[in-house]
Protein backbone atom coordinates (compact mmCIF):
# COMPACT_ATOMS: atom_id res chain seq x y z
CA UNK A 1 -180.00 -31.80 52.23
CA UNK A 2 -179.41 -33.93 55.20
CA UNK A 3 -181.04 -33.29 58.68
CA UNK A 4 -178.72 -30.52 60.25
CA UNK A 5 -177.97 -29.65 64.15
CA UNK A 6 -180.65 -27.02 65.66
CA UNK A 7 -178.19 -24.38 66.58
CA UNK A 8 -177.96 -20.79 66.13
CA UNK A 9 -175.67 -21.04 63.68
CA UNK A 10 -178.44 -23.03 61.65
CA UNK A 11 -179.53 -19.24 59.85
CA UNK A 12 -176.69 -18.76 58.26
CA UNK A 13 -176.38 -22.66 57.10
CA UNK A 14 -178.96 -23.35 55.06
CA UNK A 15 -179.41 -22.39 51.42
CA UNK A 16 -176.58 -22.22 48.26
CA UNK A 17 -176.33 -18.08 49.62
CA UNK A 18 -175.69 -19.34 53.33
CA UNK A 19 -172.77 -22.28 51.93
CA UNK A 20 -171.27 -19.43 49.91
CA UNK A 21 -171.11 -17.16 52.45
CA UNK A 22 -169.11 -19.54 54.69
CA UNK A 23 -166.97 -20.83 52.29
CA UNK A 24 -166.00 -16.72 51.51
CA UNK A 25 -165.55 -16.69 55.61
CA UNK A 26 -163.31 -19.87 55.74
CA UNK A 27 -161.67 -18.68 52.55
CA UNK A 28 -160.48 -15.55 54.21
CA UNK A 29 -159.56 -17.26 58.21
CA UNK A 30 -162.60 -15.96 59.49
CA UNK A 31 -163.18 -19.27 60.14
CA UNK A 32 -161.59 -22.74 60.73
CA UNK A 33 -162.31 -26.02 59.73
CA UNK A 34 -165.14 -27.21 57.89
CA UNK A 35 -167.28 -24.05 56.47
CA UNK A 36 -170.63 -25.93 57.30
CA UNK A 37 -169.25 -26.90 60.60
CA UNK A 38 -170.73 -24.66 63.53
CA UNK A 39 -167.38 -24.50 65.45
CA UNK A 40 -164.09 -22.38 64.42
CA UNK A 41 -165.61 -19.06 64.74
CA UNK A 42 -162.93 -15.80 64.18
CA UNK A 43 -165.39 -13.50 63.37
CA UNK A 44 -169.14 -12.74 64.44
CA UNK A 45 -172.24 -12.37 62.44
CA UNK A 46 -174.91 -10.50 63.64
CA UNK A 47 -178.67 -8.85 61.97
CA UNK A 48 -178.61 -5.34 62.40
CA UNK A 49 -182.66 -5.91 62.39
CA UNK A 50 -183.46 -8.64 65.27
CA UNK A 51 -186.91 -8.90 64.45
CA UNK A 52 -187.85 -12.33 61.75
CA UNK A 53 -189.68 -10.90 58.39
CA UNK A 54 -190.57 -12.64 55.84
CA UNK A 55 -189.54 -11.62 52.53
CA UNK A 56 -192.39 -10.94 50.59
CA UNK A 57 -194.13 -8.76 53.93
CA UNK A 58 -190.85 -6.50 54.31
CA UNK A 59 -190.56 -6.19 50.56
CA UNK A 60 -193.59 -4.23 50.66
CA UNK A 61 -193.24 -2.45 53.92
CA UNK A 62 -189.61 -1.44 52.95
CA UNK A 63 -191.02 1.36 50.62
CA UNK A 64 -191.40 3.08 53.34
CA UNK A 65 -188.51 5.14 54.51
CA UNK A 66 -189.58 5.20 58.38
CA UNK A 67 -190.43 1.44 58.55
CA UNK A 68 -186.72 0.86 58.28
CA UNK A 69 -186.02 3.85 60.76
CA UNK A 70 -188.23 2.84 63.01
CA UNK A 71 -186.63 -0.27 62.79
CA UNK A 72 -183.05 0.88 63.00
CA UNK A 73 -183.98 2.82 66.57
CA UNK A 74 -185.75 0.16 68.00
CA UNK A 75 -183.02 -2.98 67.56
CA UNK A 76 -179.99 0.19 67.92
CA UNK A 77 -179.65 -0.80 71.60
CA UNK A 78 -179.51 -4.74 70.87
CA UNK A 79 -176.48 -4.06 68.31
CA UNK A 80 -174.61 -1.79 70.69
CA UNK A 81 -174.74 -4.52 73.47
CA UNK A 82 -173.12 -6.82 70.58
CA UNK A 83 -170.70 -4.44 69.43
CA UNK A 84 -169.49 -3.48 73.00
CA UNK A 85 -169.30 -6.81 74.31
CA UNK A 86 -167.26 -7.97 70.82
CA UNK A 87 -165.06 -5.05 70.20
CA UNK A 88 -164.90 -5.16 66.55
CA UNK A 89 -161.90 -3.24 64.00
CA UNK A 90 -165.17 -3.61 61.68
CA UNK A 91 -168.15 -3.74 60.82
CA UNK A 92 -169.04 -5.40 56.86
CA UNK A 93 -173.03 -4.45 55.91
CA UNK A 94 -173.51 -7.48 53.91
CA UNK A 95 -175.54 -5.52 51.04
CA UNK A 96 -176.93 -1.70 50.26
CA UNK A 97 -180.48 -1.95 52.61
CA UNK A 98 -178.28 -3.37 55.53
CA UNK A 99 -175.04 -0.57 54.82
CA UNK A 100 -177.61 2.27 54.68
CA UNK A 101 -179.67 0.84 58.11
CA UNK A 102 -176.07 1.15 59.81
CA UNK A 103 -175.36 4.51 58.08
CA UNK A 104 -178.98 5.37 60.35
CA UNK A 105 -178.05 3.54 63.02
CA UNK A 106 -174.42 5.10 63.70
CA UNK A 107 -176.25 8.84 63.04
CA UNK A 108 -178.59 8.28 65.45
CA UNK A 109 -176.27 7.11 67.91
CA UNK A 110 -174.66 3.82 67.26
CA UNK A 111 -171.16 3.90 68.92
CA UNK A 112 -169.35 1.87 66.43
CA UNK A 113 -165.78 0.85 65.08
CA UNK A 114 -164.55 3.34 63.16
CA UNK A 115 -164.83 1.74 59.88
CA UNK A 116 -168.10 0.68 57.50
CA UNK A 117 -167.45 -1.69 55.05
CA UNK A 118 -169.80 -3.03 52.69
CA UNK A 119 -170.23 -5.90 50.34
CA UNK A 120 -173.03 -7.72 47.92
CA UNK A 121 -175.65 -9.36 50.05
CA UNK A 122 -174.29 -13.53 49.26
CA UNK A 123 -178.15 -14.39 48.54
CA UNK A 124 -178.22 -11.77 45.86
CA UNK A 125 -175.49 -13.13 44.23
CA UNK A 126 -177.13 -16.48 44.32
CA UNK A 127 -180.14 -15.68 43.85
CA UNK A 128 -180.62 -12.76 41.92
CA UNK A 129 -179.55 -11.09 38.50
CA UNK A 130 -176.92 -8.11 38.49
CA UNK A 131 -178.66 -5.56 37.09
CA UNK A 132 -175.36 -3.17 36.21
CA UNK A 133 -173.51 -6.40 34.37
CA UNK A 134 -176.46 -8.85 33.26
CA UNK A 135 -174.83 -11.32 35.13
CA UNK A 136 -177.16 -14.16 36.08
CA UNK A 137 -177.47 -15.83 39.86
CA UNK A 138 -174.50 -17.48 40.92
CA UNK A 139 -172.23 -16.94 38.02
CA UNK A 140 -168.90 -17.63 38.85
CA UNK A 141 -167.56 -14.59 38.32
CA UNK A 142 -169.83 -12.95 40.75
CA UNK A 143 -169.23 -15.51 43.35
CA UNK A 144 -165.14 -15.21 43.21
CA UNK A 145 -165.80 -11.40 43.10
CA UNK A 146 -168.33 -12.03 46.52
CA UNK A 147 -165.40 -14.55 48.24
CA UNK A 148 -162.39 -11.47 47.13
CA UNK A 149 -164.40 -8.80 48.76
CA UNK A 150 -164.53 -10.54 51.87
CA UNK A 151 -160.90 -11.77 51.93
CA UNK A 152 -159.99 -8.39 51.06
CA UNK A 153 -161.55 -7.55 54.46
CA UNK A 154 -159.81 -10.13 56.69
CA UNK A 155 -156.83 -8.95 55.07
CA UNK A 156 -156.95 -5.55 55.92
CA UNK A 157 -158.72 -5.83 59.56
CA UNK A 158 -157.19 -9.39 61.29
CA UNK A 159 -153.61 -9.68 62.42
């Protein structure tokens, strides 16, 4: 992969997960122009966990129920500054851990939209087998299933 522009937007531009993820976003008008491109922005992604982890170390401290609750309460704040400054129709928990975090977060206090949406996490349809179908990483199936989901979302939220 070629040397890439140190920008924010570098996280989310990275691996064959990160490309399909923007592709699904460009796809669906959520954003413009070229999907590896760091301009054309209609939507905003965010972690609901600031805090870096590395896999394999939160993998083994996720067991625990009240590491992710402790968690949850102590980024809650940072999300609600990014949620009242952005105003969104939406929020879309981009797999189960990060849907149930929010599911804490908004019961302990998280003023957010109205609506909870949630869709396959794009690195675990790259990356990882689906259990329910036997479906291997990045089968295409999976991945037009991954870029529908999110259309389906821009669809029913953006005017």
């Amino acid at each position: 992969m070629p040397e890439q522009e140190r920008t924010p937007n570098l996280q989310w531009n990275w691996h064959k997960g990160d490309i399909l993820l923007r592709e699904a976003i460009t796809e669906a008008g959520l954003k413009l122009g070229n999907p590896r491109n760091n301009e054309g922005w209609q939507c905003y992604i965010t972690n609901a966990v600031k805090q870096p982890d590395r896999v394999k170390e939160r993998n083994s401290k996720k067991k625990d129920q009240s590491y992710w609750q402790d968690e949850a309460k102590a980024w809650r704040h940072v999300l609600q500054i990014q949620i009242d400054n952005g105003s969104p129709k939406v929020l879309v928990a981009l797999g189960k851990e990060v849907y149930k975090i929010l599911e804490f977060m908004i019961a302990d206090g998280l003023k957010a939209p109205h609506d909870l949406q949630k869709v396959d996490h794009y690195s675990y349809v790259m990356f990882r087998p689906e259990a329910r179908t036997h479906r291997g990483p990045g089968n295409r199936e999976r991945i037009a299933e991954f870029k529908q989901n999110i259309i389906s979302v821009a669809k029913q939220y953006c005017s």
